[in-house]
Protein backbone atom coordinates (compact mmCIF):
# COMPACT_ATOMS: atom_id res chain seq x y z
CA UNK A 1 -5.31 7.44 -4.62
CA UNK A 2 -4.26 6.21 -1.02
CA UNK A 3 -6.35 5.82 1.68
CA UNK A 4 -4.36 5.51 4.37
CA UNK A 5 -5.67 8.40 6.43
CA UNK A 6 -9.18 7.16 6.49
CA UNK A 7 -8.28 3.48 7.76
CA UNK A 8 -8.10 2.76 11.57
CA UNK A 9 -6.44 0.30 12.69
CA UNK A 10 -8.98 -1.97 13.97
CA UNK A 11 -10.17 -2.08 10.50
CA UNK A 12 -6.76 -3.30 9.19
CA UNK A 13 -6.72 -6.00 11.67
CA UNK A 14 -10.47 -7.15 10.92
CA UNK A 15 -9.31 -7.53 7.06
CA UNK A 16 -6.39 -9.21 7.72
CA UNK A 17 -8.06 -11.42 10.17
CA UNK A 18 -10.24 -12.40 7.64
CA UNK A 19 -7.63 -13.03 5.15
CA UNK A 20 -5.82 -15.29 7.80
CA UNK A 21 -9.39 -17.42 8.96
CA UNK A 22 -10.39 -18.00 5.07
CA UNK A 23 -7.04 -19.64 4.66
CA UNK A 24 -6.96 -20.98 7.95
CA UNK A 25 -10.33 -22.58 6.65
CA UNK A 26 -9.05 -24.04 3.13
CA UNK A 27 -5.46 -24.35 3.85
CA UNK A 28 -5.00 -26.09 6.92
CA UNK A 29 -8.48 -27.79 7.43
CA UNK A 30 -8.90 -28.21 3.61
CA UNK A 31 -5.75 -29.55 3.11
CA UNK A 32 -3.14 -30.05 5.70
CA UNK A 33 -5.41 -31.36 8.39
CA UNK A 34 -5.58 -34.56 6.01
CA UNK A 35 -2.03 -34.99 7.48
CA UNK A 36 -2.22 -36.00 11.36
CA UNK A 37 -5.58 -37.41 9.69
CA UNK A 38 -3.70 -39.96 7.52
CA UNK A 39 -2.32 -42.46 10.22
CA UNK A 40 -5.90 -42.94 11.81
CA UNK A 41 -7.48 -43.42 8.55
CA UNK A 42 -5.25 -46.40 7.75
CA UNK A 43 -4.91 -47.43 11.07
CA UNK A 44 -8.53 -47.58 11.18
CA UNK A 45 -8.66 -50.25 8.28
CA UNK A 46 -10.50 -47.46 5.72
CA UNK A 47 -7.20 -46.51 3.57
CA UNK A 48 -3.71 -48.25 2.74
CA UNK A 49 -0.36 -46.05 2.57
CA UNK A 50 -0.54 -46.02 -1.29
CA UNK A 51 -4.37 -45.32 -0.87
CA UNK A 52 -3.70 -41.79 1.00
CA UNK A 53 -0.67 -40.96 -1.12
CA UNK A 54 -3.01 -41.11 -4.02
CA UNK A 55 -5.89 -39.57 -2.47
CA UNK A 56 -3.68 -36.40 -1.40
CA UNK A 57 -2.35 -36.15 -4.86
CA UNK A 58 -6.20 -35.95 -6.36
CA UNK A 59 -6.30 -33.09 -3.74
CA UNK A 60 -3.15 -31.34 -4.82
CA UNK A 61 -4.06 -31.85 -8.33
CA UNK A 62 -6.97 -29.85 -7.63
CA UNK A 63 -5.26 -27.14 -5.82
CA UNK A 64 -3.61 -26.69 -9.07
CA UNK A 65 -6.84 -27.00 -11.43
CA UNK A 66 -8.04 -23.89 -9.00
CA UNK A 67 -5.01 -21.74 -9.07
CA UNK A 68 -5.33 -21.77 -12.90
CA UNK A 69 -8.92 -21.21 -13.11
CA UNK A 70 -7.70 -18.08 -10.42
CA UNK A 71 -5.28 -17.02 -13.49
CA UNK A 72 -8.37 -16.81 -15.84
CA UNK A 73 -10.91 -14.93 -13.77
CA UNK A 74 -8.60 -12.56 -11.27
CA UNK A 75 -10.58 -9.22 -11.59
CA UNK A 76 -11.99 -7.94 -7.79
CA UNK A 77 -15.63 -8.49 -9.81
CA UNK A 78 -14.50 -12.32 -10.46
CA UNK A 79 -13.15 -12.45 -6.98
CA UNK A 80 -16.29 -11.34 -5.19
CA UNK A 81 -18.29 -14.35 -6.85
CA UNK A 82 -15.69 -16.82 -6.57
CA UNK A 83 -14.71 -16.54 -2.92
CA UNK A 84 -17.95 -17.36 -1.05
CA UNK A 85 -18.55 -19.86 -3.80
CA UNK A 86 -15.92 -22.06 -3.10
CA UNK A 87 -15.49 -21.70 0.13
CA UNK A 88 -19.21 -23.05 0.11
CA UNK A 89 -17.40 -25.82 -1.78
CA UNK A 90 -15.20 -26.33 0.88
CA UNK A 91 -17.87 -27.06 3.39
CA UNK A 92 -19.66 -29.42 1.10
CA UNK A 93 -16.66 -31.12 0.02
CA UNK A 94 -15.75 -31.66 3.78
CA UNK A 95 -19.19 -32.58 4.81
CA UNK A 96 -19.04 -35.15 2.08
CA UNK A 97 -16.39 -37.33 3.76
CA UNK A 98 -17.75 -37.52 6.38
CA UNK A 99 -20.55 -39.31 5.24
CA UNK A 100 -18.54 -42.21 2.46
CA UNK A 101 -15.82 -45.06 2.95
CA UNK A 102 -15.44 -45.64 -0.92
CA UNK A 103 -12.12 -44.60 -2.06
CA UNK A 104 -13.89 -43.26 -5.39
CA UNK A 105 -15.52 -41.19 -3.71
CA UNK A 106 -13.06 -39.60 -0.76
CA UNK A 107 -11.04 -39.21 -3.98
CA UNK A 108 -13.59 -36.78 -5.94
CA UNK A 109 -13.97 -34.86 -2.63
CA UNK A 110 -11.18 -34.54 -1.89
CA UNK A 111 -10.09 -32.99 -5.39
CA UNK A 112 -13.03 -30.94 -5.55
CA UNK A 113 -11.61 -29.66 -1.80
CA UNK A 114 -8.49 -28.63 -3.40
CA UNK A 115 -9.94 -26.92 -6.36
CA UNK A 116 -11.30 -25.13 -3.32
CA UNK A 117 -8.00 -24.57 -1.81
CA UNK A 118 -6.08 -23.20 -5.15
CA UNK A 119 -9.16 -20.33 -5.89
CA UNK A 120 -9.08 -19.09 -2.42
CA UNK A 121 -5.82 -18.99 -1.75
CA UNK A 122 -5.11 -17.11 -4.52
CA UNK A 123 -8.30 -14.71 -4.38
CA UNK A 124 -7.92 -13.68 -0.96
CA UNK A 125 -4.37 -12.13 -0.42
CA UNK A 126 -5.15 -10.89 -3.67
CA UNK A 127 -8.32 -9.22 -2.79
CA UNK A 128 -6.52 -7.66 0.40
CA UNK A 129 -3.53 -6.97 -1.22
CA UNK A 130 -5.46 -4.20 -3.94
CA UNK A 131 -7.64 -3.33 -0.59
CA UNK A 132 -4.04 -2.55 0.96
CA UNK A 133 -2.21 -1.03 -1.77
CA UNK A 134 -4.81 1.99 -2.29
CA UNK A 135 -4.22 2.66 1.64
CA UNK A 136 -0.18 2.55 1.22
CA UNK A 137 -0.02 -1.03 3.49
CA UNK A 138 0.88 -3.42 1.12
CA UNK A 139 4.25 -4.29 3.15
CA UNK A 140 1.44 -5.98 6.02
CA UNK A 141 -0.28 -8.20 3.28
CA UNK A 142 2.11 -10.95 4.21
CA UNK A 143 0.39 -11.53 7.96
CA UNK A 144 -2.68 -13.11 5.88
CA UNK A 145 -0.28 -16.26 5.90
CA UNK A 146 0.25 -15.99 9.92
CA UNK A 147 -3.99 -17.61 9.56
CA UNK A 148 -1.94 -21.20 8.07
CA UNK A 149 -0.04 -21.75 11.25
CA UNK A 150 -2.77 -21.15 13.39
CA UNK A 151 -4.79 -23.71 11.19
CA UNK A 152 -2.11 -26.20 11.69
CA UNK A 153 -1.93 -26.16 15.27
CA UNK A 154 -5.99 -26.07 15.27
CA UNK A 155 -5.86 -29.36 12.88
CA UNK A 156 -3.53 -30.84 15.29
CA UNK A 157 -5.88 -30.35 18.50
CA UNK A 158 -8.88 -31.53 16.19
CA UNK A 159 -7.27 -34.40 15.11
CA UNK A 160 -5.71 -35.48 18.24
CA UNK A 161 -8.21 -34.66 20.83
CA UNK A 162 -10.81 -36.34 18.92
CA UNK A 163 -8.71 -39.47 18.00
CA UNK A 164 -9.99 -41.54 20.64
CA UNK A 165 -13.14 -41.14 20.30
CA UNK A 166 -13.90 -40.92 16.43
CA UNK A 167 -13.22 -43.61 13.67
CA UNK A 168 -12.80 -43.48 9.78
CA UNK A 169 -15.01 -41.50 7.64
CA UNK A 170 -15.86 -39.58 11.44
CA UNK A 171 -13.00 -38.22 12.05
CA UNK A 172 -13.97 -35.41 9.55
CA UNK A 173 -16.64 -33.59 11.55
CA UNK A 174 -14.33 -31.46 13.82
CA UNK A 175 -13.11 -30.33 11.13
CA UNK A 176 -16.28 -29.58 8.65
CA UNK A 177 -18.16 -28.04 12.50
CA UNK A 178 -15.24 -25.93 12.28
CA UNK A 179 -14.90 -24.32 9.47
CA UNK A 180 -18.29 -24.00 8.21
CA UNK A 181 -18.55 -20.90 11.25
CA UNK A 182 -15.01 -19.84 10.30
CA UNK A 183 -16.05 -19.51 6.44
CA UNK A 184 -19.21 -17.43 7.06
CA UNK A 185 -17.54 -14.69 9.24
CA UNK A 186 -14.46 -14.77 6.73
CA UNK A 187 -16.24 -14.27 3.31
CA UNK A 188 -18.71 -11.92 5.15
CA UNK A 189 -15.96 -9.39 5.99
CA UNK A 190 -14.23 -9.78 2.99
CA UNK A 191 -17.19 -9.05 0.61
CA UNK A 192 -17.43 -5.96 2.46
CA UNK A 193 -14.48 -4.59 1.27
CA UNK A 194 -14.62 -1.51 -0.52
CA UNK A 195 -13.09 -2.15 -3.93
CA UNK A 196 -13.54 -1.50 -7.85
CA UNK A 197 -11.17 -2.87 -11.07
CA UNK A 198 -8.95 -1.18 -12.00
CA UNK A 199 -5.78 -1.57 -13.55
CA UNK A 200 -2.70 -1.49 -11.50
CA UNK A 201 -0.31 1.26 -11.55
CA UNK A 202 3.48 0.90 -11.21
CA UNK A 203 5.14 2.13 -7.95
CA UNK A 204 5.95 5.52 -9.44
CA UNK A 205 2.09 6.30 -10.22
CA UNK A 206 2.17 5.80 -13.99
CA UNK A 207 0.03 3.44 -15.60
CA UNK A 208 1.53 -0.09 -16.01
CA UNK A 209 2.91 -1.68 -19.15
CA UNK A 210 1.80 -5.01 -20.55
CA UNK A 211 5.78 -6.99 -20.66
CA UNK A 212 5.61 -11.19 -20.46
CA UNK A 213 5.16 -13.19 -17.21
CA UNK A 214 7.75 -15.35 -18.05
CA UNK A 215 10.78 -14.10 -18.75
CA UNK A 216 15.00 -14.65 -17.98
CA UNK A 217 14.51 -13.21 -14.74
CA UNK A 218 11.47 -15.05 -14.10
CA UNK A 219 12.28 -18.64 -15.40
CA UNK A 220 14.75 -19.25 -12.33
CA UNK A 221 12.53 -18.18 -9.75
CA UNK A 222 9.76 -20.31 -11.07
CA UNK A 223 12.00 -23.43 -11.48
CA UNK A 224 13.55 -22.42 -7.75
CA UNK A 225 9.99 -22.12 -6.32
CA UNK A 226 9.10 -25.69 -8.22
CA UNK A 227 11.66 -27.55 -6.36
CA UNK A 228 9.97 -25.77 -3.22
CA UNK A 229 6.92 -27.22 -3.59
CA UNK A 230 7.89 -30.84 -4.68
CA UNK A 231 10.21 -30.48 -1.46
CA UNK A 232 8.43 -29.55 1.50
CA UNK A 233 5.43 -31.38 0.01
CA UNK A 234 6.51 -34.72 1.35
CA UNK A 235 7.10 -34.16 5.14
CA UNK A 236 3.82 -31.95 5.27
CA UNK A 237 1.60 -34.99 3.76
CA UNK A 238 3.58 -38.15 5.26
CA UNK A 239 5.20 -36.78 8.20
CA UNK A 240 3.36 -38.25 11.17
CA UNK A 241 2.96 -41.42 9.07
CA UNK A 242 6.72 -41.69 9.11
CA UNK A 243 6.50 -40.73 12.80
CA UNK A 244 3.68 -44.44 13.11
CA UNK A 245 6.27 -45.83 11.45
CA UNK A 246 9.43 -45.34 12.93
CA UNK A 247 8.08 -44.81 16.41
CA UNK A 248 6.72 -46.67 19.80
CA UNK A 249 2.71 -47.20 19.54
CA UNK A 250 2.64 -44.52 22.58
CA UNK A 251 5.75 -42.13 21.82
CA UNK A 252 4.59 -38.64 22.00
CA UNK A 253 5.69 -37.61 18.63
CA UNK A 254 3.04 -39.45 16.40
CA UNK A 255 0.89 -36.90 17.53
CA UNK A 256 3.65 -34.02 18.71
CA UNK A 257 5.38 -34.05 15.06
CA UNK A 258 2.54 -32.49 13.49
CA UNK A 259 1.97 -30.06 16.82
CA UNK A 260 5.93 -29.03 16.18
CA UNK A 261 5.40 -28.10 12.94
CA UNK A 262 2.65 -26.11 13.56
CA UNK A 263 4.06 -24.35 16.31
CA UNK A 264 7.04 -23.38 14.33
CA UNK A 265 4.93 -22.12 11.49
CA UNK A 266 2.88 -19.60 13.64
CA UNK A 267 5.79 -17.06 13.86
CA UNK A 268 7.13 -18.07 10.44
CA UNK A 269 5.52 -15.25 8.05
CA UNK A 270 6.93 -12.53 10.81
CA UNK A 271 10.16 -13.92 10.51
CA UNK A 272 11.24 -14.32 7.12
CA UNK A 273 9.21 -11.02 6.26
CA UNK A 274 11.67 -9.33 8.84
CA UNK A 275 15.00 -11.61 7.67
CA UNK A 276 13.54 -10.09 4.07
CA UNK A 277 13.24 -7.04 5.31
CA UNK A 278 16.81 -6.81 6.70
CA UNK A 279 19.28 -8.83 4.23
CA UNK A 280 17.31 -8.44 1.34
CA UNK A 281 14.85 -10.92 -0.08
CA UNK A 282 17.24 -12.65 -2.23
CA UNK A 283 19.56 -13.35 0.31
CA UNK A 284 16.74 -14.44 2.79
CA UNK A 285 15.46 -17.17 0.22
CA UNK A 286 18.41 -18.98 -0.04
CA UNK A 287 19.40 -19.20 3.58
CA UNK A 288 15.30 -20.16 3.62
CA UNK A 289 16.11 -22.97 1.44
CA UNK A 290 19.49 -23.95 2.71
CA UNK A 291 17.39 -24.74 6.35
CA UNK A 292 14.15 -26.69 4.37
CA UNK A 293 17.04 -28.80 3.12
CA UNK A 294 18.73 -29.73 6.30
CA UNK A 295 14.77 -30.18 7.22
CA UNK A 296 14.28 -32.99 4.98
CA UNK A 297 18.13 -34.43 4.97
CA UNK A 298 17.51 -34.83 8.74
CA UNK A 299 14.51 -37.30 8.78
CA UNK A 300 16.59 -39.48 5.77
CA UNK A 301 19.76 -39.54 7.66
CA UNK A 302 18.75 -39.82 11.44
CA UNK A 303 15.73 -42.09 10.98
CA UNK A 304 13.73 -41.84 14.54
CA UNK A 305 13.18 -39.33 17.17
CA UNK A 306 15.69 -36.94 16.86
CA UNK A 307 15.55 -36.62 12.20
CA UNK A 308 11.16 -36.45 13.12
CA UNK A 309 11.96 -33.25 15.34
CA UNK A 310 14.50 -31.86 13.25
CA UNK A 311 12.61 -32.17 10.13
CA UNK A 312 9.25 -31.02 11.94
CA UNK A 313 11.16 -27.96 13.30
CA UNK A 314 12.77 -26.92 10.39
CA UNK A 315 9.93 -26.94 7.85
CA UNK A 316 7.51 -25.81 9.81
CA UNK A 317 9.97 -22.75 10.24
CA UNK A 318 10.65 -22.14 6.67
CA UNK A 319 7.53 -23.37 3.95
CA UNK A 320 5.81 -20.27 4.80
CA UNK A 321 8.92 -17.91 4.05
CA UNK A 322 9.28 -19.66 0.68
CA UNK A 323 5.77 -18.07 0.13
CA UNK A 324 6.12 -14.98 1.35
CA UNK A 325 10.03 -14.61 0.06
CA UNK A 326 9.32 -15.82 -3.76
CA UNK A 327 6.10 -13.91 -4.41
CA UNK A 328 7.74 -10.79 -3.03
CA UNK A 329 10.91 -11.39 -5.54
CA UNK A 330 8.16 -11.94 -8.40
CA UNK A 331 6.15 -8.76 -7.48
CA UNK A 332 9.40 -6.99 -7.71
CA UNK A 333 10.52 -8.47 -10.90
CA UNK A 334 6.72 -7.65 -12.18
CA UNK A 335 5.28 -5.18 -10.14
CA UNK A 336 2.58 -5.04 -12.65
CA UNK A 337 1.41 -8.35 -12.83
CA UNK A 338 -0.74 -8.48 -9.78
CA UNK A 339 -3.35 -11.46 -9.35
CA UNK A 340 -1.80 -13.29 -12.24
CA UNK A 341 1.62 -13.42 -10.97
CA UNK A 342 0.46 -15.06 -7.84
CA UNK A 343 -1.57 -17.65 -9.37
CA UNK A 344 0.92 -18.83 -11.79
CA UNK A 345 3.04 -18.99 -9.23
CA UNK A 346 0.80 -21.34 -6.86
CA UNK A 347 -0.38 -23.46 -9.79
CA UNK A 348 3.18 -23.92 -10.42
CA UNK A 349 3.68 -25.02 -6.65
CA UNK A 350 0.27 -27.04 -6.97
CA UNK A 351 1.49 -28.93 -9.57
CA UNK A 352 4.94 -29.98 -7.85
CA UNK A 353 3.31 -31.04 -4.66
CA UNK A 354 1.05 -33.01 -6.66
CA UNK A 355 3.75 -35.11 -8.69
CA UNK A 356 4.99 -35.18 -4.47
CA UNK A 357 2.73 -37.83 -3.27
CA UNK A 358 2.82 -39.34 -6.91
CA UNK A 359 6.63 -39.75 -6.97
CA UNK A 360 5.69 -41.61 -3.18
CA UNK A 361 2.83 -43.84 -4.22
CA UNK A 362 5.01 -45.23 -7.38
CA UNK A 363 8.56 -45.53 -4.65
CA UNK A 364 6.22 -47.27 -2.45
CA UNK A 365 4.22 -49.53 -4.67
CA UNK A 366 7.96 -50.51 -6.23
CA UNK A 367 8.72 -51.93 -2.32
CA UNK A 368 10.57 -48.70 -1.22
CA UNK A 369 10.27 -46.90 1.94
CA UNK A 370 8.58 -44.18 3.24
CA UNK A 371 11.78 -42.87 4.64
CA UNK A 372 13.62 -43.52 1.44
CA UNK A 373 11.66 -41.85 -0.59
CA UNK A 374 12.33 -38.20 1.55
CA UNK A 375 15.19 -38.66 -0.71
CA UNK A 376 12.75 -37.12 -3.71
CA UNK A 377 12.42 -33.97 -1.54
CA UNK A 378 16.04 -33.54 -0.51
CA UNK A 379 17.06 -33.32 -4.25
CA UNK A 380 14.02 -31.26 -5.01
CA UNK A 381 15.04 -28.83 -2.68
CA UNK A 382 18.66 -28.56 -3.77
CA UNK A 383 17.28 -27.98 -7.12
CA UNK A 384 15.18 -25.07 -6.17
CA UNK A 385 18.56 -23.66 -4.39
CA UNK A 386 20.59 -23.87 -7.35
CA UNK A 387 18.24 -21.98 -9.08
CA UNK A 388 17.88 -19.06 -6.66
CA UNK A 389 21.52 -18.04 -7.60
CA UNK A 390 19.84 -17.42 -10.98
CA UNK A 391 17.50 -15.10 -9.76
CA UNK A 392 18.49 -11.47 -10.90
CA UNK A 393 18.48 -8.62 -7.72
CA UNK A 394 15.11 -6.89 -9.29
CA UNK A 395 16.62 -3.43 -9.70
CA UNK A 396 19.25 -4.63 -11.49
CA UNK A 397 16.98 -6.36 -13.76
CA UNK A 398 15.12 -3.03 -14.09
CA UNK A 399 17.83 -0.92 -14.84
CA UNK A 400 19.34 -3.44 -17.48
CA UNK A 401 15.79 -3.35 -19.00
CA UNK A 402 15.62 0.62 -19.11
CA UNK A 403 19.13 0.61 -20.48
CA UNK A 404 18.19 -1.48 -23.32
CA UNK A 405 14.85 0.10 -23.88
């Protein structure tokens, strides 16, 4: 039964705020704060290029191990045990880095971080999204993503305000002080959320059918939002690298690279939600995929200032859409699927931006360059475009299936 008579609005804000700081917390200083991080770390003699790239795929590896264990336990009772949990393994993980040089170990923090990263980011839209749906707001749960741009341009004034003044392992703390506040006050209001399992019910109130996950309208979408994530993957973990690399030793984008992309994500979700909204989701993703592309050709082709800005601009404008438009087109396609349709769907993007840094350490350790191997996200991301053309318009799909039935 909806609710949505007995919800203010201040409450809807305070849940979605909370939704937005817990993945401000894992998201951006879990795992994209390891970005504008990266340059210092090797500049300050405690990691090599090939070093990082490896490190960030242990972390993206565990993203994935924690979307799937997300898949397995994705009832509101597993959620309410699982969130506070590893967001406490967030802190800890953080905290530990702090403390340790050896690569062994930055490694095995840094995985357990993203294990982290994959349970919460799956848990906690999906928590708010069954909080929303019984009040009739499920069309807002998208703003829980507008938390990741904030997080990016709080990692870039953590980073870069304490840069002069922190070295190696130390440049960590800002980020573990921060988020340990941020973490308490999230999981606090969430657990508060009143909430029971039940099963889902399809949008015309009858109960839902069990029908497979994976499917022929599914497939395309999942191999379209694969080439996503192996895509954008590469300028959000090497992009101010490139920037050190390519640059002056005091040009104003090593540091402003990583601000520009997270000043273009902050309005992102609102965006494509609305460019959704108005030419239809379908539509929406592959003009969103068309612009990632000329992202990523743009730092290959016009190596320097003007390709860092373009690139920086342009996917900080779109990853977030991908998100937003792909999980909407998969809710559609499965309305029933909940929880499990999500976390398939990020261990599936896990698992792409792992093989990401991967695919980099291998080009590099072979004597290629960084900017070369951008290449390995431009083709990604024409892949994933292809397959959006594949994607069935989700009442068509339902009608064909009723007609069959």
């Amino acid at each position: 039964m909806y609710q949505q008579n007995t919800t203010t609005p201040k409450e809807l804000f305070g849940v979605l705020a909370a939704g937005a700081v817990v993945l401000l917390v894992v998201h951006t200083l879990g795992r994209f704060v390891y970005t504008p991080l990266l340059p210092y770390l090797i500049d300050d003699g405690q990691l090599t290029a090939p070093e990082g790239a490896a490190i960030a795929t242990w972390n993206y590896f565990g993203y994935l191990v924690g979307a799937l264990l997300a898949i397995r336990w994705h009832r509101v009772s597993h959620i309410r045990v699982m969130l506070p949990a590893f967001l406490v393994l967030h802190v800890i993980t953080t905290l530990v880095v702090t403390q340790t040089d050896n690569l062994t170990a930055i490694s095995a923090s840094r995985w357990l971080n993203g294990v982290a990263n994959g349970v919460v980011f799956v848990q906690a839209p999906a928590l708010i999204l069954e909080w929303l749906v019984l009040r009739n707001r499920s069309s807002m749960s998208g703003l829980v993503y507008i938390g990741v741009g904030l997080g990016l341009l709080m990692s870039s004034g953590l980073v870069s305000g304490s840069a002069d003044w922190l070295e190696g392992a130390a440049r960590w703390w800002p980020v573990a002080l921060t988020s340990i506040p941020l973490a308490i006050w999230g999981v606090f209001r969430l657990s508060s959320l009143e909430l029971e399992d039940h099963q889902r019910s399809s949008d015309d109130g009858q109960a839902a059918t069990t029908t497979p996950l994976i499917d022929r309208a599914s497939i395309p979408l999942f191999l379209s939002y694969a080439g996503a994530g192996l895509g954008y993957i590469l300028p959000m973990t090497f992009l101010p690298l490139l920037a050190r690399l390519e640059l002056e030793a005091d040009h104003w984008l090593l540091d402003g690279a990583w601000l520009i992309v997270a000043v273009c994500t902050i309005p992102a979700a609102w965006l494509w939600n609305k460019l959704g909204t108005n030419m239809g989701d379908i539509p929406a993703l592959k003009l969103n995929f068309l612009i990632q592309l000329a992202g990523v050709l743009a730092a290959v082709l016009l190596p320097g200032a003007i390709g860092l800005m373009l690139c920086a601009a342009l996917i900080g404008s779109t990853f977030l859409g991908t998100v937003l438009l792909t999980q909407r087109i998969g809710r559609a396609l499965h309305p029933h699927q909940g929880p499990r349709l999500s976390a398939a769907m990020v261990a599936l993007y896990g698992f792409t931006q792992m093989v990401g840094p991967w695919l980099t350490k291998q080009w590099l350790d072979a004597g290629g360059t960084l900017a070369s191997a951008f290449v390995i996200g431009v083709a990604a991301l024409a892949f994933g475009l292809i397959f959006v053309f594949f994607v069935p318009r989700p009442e068509a799909w339902h009608a064909r299936t009723v007609i069959f039935d």
